[in-house]
Each structure stands twice: as structure tokens, then as C-alpha cells.
N, C-alpha and C. Protein backbone atom coordinates (compact mmCIF):
# COMPACT_ATOMS: atom_id res chain seq x y z
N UNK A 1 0.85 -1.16 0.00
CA UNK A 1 0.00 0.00 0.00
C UNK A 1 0.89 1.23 0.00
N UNK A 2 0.78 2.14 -1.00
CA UNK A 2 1.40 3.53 -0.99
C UNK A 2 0.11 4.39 -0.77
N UNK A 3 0.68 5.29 0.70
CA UNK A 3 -0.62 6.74 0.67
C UNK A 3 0.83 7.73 -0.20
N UNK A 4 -0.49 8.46 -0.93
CA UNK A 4 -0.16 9.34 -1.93
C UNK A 4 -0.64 10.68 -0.92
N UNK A 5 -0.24 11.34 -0.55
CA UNK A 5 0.15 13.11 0.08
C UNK A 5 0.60 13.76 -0.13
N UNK A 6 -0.07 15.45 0.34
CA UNK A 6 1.37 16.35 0.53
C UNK A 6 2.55 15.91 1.08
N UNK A 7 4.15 15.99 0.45
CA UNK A 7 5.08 16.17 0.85
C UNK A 7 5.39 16.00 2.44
N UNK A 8 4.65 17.07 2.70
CA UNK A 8 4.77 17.25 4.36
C UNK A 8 3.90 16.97 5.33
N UNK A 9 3.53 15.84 4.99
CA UNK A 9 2.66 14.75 5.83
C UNK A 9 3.50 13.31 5.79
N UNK A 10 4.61 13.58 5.34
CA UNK A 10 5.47 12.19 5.19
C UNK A 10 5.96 11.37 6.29
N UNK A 11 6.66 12.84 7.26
CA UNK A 11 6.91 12.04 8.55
C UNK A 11 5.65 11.60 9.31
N UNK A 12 4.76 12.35 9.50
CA UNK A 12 3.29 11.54 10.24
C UNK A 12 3.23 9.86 9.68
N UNK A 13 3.10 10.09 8.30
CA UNK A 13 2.66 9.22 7.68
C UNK A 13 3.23 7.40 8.06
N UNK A 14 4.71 7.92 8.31
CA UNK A 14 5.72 7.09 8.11
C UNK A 14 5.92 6.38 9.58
N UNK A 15 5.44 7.36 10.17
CA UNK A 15 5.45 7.24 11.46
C UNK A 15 4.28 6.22 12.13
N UNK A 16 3.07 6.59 11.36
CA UNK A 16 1.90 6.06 11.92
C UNK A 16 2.03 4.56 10.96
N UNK A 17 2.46 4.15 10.07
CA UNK A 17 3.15 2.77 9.45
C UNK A 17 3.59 1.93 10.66
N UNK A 18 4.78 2.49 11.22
CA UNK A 18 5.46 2.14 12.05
C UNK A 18 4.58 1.61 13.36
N UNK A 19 4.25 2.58 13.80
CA UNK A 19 3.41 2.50 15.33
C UNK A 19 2.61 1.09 14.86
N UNK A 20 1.72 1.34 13.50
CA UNK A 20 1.12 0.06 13.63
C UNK A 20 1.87 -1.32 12.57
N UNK A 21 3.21 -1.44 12.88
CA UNK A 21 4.03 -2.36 12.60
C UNK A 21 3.72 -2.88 11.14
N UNK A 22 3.64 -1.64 10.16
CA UNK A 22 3.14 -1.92 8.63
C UNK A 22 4.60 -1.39 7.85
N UNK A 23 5.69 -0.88 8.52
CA UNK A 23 6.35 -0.14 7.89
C UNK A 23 7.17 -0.96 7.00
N UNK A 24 7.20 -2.16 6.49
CA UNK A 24 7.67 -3.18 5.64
C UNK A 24 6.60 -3.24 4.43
N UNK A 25 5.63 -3.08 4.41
CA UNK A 25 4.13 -2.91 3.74
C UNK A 25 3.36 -1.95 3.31
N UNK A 26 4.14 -0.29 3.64
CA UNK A 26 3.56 0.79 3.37
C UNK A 26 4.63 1.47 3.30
N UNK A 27 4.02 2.65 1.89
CA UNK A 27 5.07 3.56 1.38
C UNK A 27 4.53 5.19 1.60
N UNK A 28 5.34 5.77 1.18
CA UNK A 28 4.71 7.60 0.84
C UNK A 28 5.44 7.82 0.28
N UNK A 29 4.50 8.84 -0.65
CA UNK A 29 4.92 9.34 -2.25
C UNK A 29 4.35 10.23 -2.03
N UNK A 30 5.21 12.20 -1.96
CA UNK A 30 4.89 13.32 -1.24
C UNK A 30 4.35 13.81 -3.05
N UNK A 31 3.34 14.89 -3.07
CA UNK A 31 2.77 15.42 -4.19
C UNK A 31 1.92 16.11 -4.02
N UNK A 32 1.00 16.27 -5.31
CA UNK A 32 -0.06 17.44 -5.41
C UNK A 32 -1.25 16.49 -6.50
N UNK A 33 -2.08 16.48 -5.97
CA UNK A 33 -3.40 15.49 -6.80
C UNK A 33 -3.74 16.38 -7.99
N UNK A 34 -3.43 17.68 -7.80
CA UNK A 34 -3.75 18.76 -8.87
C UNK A 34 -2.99 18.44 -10.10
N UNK A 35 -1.61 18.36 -9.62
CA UNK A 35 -0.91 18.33 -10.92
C UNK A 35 -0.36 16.75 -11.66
N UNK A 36 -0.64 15.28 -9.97
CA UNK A 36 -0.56 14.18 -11.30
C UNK A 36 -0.69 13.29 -10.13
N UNK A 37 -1.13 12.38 -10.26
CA UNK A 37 -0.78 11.26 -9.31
C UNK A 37 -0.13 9.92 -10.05
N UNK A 38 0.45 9.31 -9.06
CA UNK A 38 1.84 8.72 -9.54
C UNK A 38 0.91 7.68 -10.31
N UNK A 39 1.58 6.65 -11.68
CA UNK A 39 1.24 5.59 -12.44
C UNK A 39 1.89 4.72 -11.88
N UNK A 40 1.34 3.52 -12.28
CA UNK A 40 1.82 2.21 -11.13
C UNK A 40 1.24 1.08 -10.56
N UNK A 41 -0.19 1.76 -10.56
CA UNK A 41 -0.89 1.12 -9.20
C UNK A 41 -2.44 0.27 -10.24
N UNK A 42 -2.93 -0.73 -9.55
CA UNK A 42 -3.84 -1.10 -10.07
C UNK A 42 -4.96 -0.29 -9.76
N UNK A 43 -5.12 0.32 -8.05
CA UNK A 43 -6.04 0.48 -7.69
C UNK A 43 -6.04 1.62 -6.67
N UNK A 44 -6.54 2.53 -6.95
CA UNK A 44 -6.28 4.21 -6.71
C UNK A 44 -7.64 4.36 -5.42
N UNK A 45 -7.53 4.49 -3.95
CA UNK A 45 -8.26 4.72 -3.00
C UNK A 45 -8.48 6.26 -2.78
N UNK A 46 -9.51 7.22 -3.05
CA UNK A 46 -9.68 8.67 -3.04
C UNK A 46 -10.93 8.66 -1.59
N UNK A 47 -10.14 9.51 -0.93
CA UNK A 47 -11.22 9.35 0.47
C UNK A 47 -11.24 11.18 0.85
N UNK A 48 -12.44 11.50 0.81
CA UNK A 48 -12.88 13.08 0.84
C UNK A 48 -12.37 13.70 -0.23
N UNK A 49 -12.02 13.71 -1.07
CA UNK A 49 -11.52 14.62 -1.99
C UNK A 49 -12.80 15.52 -2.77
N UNK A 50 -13.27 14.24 -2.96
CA UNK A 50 -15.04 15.01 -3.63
C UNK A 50 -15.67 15.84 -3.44
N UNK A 51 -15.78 15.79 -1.86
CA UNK A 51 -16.55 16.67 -0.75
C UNK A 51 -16.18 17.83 -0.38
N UNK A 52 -14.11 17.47 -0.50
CA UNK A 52 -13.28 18.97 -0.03
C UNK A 52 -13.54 19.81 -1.03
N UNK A 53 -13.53 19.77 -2.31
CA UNK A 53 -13.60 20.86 -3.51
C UNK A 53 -14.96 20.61 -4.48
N UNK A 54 -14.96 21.90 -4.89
CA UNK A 54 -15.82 22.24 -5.98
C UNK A 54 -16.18 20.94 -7.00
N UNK A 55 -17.02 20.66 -7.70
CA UNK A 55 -17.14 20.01 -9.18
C UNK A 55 -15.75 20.21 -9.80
N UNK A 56 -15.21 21.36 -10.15
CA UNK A 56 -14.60 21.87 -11.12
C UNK A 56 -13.30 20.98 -10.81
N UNK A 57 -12.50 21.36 -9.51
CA UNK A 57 -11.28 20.50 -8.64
C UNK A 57 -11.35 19.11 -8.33
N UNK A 58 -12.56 18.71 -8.06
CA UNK A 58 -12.88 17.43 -7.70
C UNK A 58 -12.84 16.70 -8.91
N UNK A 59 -13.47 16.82 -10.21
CA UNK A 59 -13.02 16.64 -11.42
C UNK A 59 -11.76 16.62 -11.90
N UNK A 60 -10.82 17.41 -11.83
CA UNK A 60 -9.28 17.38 -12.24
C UNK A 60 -8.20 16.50 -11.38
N UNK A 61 -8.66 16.07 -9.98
CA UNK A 61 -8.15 15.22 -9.20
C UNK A 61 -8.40 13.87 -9.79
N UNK A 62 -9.86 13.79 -10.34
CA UNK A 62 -10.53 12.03 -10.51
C UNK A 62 -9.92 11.45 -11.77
N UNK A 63 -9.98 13.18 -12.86
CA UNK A 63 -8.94 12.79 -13.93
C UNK A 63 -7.40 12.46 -13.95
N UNK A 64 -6.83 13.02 -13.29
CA UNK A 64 -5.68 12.66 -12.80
C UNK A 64 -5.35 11.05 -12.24
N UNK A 65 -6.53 10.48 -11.37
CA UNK A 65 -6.14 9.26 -11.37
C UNK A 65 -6.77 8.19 -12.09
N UNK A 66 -7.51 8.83 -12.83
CA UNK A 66 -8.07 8.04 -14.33
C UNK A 66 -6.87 7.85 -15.25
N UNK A 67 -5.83 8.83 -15.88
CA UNK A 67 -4.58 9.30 -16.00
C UNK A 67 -4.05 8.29 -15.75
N UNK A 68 -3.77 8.13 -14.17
CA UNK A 68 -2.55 7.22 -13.51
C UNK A 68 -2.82 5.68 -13.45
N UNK A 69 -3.96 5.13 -13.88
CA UNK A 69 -4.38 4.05 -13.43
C UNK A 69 -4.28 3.30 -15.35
N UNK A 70 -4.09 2.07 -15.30
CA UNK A 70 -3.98 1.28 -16.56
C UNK A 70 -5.52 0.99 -17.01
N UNK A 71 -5.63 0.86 -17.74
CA UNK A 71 -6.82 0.33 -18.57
C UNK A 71 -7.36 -1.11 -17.71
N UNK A 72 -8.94 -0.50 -16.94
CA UNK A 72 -9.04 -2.04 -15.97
C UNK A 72 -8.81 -1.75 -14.74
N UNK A 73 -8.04 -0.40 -14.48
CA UNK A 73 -8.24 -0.30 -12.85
C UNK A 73 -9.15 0.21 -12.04
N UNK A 74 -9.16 0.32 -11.08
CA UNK A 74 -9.99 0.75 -9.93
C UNK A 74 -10.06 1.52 -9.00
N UNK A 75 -10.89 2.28 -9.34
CA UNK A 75 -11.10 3.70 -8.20
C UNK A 75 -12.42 3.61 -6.96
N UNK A 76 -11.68 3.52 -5.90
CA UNK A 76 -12.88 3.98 -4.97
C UNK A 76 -12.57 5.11 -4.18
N UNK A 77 -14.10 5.81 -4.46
CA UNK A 77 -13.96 7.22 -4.21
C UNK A 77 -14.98 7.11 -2.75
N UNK A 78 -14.60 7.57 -1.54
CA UNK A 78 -15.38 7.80 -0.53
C UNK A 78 -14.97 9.02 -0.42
N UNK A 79 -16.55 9.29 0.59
CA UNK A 79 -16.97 10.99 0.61
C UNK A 79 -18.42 11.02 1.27
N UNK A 80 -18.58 12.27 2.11
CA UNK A 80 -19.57 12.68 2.62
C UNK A 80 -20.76 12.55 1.72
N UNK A 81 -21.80 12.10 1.71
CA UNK A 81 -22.95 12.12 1.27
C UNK A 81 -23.67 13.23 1.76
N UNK A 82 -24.94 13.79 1.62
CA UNK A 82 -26.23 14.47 1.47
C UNK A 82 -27.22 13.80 1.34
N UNK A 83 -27.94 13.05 2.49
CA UNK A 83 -28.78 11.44 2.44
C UNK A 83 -29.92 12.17 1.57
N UNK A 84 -30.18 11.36 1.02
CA UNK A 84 -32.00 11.28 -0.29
C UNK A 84 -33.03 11.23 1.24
N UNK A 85 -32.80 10.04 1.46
CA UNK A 85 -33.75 9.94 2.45
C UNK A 85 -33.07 9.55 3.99
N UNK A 86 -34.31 9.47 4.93
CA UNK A 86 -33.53 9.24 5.92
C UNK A 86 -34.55 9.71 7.59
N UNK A 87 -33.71 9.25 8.54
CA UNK A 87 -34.64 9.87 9.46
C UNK A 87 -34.16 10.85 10.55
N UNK A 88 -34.70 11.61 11.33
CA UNK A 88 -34.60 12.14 12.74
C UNK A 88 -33.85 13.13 12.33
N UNK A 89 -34.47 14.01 11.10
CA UNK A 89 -34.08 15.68 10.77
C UNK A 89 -32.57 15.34 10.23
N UNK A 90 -31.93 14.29 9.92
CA UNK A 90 -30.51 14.51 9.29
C UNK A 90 -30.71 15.52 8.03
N UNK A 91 -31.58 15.34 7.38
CA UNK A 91 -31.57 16.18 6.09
C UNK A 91 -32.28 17.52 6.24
N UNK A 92 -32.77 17.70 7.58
CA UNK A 92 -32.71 19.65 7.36
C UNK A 92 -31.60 19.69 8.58
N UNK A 93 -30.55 18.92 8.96
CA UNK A 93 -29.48 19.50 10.09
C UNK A 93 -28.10 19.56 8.62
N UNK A 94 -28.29 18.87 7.83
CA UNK A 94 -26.69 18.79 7.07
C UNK A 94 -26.92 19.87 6.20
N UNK A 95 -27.69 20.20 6.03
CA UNK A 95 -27.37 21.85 5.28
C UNK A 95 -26.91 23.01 6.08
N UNK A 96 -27.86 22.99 7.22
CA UNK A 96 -27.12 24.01 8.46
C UNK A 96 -25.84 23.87 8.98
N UNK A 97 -25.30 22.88 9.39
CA UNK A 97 -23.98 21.73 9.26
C UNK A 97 -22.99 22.52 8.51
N UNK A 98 -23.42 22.54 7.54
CA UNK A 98 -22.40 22.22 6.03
C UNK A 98 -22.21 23.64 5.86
N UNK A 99 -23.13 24.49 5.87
CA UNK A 99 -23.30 26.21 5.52
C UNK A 99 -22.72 26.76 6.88
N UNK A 100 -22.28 26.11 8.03
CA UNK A 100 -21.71 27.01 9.03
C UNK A 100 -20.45 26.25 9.28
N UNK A 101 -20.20 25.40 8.88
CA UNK A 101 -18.85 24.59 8.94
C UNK A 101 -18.25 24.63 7.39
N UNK A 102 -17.94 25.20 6.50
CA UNK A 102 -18.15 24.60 4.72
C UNK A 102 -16.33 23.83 4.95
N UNK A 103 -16.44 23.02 4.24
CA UNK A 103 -15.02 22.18 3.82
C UNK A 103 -14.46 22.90 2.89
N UNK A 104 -13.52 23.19 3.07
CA UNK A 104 -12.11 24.11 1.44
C UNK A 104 -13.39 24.48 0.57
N UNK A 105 -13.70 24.27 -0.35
CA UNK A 105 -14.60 24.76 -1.47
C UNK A 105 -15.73 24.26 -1.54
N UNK A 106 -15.66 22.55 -0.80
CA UNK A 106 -17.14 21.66 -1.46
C UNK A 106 -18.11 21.42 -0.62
N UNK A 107 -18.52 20.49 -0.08
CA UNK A 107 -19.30 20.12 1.07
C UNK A 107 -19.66 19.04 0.25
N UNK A 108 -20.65 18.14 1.14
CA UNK A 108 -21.36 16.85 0.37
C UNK A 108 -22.16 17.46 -0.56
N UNK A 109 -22.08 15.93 -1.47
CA UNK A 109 -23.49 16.26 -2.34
C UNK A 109 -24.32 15.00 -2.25
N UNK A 110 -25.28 15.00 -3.16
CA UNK A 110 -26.07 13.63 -3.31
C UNK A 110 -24.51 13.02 -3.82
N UNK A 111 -25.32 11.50 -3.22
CA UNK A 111 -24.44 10.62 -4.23
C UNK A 111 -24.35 10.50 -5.89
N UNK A 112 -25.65 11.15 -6.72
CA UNK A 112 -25.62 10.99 -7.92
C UNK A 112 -24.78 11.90 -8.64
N UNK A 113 -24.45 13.41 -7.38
CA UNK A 113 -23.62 14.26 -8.62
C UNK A 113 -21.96 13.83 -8.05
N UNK A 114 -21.66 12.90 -7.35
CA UNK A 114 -20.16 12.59 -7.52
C UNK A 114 -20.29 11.13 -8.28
N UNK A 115 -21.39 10.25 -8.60
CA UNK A 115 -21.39 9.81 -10.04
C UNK A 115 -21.32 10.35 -11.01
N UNK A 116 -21.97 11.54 -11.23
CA UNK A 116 -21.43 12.13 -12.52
C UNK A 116 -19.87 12.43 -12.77
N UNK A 117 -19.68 12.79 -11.22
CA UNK A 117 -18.40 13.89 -11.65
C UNK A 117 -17.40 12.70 -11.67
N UNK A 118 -17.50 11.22 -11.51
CA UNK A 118 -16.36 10.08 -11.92
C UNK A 118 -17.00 9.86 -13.05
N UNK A 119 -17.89 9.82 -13.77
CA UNK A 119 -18.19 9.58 -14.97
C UNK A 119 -17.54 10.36 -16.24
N UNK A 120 -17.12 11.78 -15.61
CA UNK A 120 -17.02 12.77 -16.49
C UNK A 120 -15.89 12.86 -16.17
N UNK A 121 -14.93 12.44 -15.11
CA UNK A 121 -13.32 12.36 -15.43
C UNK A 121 -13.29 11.20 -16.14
N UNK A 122 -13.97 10.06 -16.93
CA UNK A 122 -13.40 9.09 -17.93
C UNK A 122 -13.82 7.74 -17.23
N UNK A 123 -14.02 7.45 -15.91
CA UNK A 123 -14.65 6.35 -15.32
C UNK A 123 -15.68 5.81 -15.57
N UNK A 124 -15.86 4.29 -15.45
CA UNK A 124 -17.34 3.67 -15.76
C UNK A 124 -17.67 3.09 -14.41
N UNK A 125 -18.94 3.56 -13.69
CA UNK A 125 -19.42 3.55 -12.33
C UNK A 125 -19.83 1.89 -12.15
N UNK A 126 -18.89 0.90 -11.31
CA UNK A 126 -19.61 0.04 -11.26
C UNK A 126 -20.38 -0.78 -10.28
N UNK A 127 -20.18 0.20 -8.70
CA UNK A 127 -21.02 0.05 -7.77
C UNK A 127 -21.69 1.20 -6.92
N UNK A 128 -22.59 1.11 -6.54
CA UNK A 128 -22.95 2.39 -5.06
C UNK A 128 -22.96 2.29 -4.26
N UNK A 129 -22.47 2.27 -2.72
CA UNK A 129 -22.53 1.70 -1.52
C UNK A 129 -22.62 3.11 -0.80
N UNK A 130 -23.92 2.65 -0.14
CA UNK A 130 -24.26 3.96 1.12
C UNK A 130 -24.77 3.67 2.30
N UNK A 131 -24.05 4.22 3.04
CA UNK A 131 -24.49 4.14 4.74
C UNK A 131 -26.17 4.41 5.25
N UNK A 132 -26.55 2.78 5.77
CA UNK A 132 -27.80 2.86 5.86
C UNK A 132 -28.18 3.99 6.86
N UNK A 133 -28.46 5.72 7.03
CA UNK A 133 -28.51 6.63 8.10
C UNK A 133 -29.69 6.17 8.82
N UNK A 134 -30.30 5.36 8.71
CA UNK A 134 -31.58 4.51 9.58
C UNK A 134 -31.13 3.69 10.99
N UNK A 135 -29.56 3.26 10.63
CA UNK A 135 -29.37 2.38 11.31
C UNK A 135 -28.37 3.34 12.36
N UNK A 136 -27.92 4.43 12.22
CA UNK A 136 -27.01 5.19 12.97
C UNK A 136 -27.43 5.80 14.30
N UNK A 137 -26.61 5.91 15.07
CA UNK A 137 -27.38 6.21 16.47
C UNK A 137 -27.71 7.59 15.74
N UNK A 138 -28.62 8.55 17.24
CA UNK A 138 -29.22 9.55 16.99
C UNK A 138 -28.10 10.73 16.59
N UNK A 139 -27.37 10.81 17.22
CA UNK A 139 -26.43 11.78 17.30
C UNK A 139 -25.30 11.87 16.02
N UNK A 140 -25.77 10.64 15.14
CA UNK A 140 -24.29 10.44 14.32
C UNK A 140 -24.97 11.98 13.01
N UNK A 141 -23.58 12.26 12.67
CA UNK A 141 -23.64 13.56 11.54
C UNK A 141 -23.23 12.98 10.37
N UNK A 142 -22.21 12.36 10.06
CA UNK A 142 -21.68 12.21 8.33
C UNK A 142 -22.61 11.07 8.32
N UNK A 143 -22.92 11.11 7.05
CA UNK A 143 -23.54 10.05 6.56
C UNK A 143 -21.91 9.82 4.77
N UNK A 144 -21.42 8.23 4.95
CA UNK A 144 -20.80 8.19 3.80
C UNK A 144 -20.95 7.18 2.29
N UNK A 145 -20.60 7.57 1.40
CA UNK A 145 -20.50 6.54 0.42
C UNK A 145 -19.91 6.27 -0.45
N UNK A 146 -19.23 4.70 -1.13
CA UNK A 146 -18.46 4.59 -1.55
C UNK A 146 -18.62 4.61 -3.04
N UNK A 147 -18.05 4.49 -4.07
CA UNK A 147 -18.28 4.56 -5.47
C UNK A 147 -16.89 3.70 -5.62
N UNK A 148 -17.27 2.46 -6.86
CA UNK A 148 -16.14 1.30 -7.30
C UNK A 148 -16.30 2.32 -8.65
N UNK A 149 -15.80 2.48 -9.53
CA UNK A 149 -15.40 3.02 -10.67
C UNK A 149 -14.26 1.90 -11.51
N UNK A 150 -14.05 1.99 -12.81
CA UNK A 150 -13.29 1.41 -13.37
C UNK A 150 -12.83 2.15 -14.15
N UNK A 151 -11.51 2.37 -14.82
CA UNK A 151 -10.93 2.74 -16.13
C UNK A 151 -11.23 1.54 -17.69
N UNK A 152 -12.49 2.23 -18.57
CA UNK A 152 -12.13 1.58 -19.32
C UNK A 152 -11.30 1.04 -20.32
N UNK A 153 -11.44 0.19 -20.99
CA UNK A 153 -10.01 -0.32 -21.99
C UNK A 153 -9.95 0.84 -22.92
């Protein structure tokens, strides 16, 4: 497993390997998702990126590891959701949430517009996985979900 980061998250990174006795099994590769992520890998793990930025950024990141990944690989993208449905006011508290806390540029969206936005960096969507918010105690706030994506041939 290589985590892909800023530069200067290396020593944390390298560190927290260690503590949990992975440091034979895990790498870091310091960078910028903006400008490329490394080629190599079968299978590219993106966790908040969606949620931190705009459509516009969140798009140029997904392309980037559409880019880096071979014909056949695999992207899973996790990220804050915006539940469809759901119970006990989650969906009029995550707008108030989201508008007095906002993340770098993005906040959640539905799950269907970060399907689009892996669709439209070059990916073919081939699962949806979302956190049943029915089953969460009262108090829980993120609701998340995953997206399997593929690079086609």
C-alpha cells in the first residue's frame, strides 16, 4: 500500500506505518493530486476529496487518477454524502452543518452528482454503496458513500 500526500505529511505518515508495525508494507509518495498522481498502481483509493472541492477540482483530481491508473483499474472514491432519504431531521441538520462549517470549497453532495463527476473524469461507475442513516445512532452527523469506478479499456 502507498498513501499518496502532501510532501509534508510524510513524517506523520511514516510514522503512523510504524506504530502500527506496517512499515515493511507501506510507502509515501509526497505530491499534489492537482498536478498528477503517480502511475503504477492497479487500484487508486480517493477518500474526501469530492466533498473537499468544488465540481470543477474534484473533477481534475478524478482525472488525474483516471490518468494514472492502466486500462481495468480501480477507483474507490469515498466521501460525505447528502442522504435522499432518511430519518430524525438529518436532512434539514446537514445543510445548516455544512453552511456554518463549509469544507475548502465543497461540502457533500447527493451521491448521484459525484457519479457524474467520476463519470465525467473518464470512469465507468460500477457500484454504489451507502451508509444505511436509519441504522445510525441519533447523534451520528456524516452520513458516507463509496463509489467502485473502473478505467475503461
Amino acid at each position: 500500500m502507498t498513501c499518496f500526500d502532501l510532501p509534508e505529511k510524510e513524517s506523520a505518515a511514516l510514522a503512523t506505518f510504524k506504530e502500527a508495525g506496517l512499515e515493511e508494507r507501506c510507502a509515501f509518495i509526497g505530491g499534489d493530486t492537482f498536478a498528477a498522481i503517480p502511475a503504477g498502481f492497479d487500484v487508486i483509493t480517493i477518500k474526501h476529496f469530492p466533498d473537499m472541492w468544488d465540481r470543477q477540482n474534484a473533477v481534475r483530481i478524478l482525472r488525474n487518477a483516471c490518468k494514472a491508473l492502466p486500462a481495468g483499474g480501480i477507483l474507490y472514491a469515498m466521501h460525505l454524502v447528502y442522504p435522499v432519504q432518511g430519518g430524525g431531521g438529518v436532512e434539514e441538520f446537514f445543510p445548516a452543518y455544512f453552511l456554518g462549517c463549509t469544507m475548502a470549497q465543497g461540502g457533500p453532495q447527493k451521491t448521484a452528482a459525484y457519479v457524474a463527476w467520476i463519470e465525467e473524469a473518464g470512469f465507468t461507475v460500477a457500484s454504489v454503496t451507502e451508509q444505511d442513516i436509519t441504522a445510525f445512532p441519533a447523534d451520528t452527523i456524516p452520513a458516507h458513500s463509496v463509489i467502485c469506478a473502473s478505467k475503461p479499456a
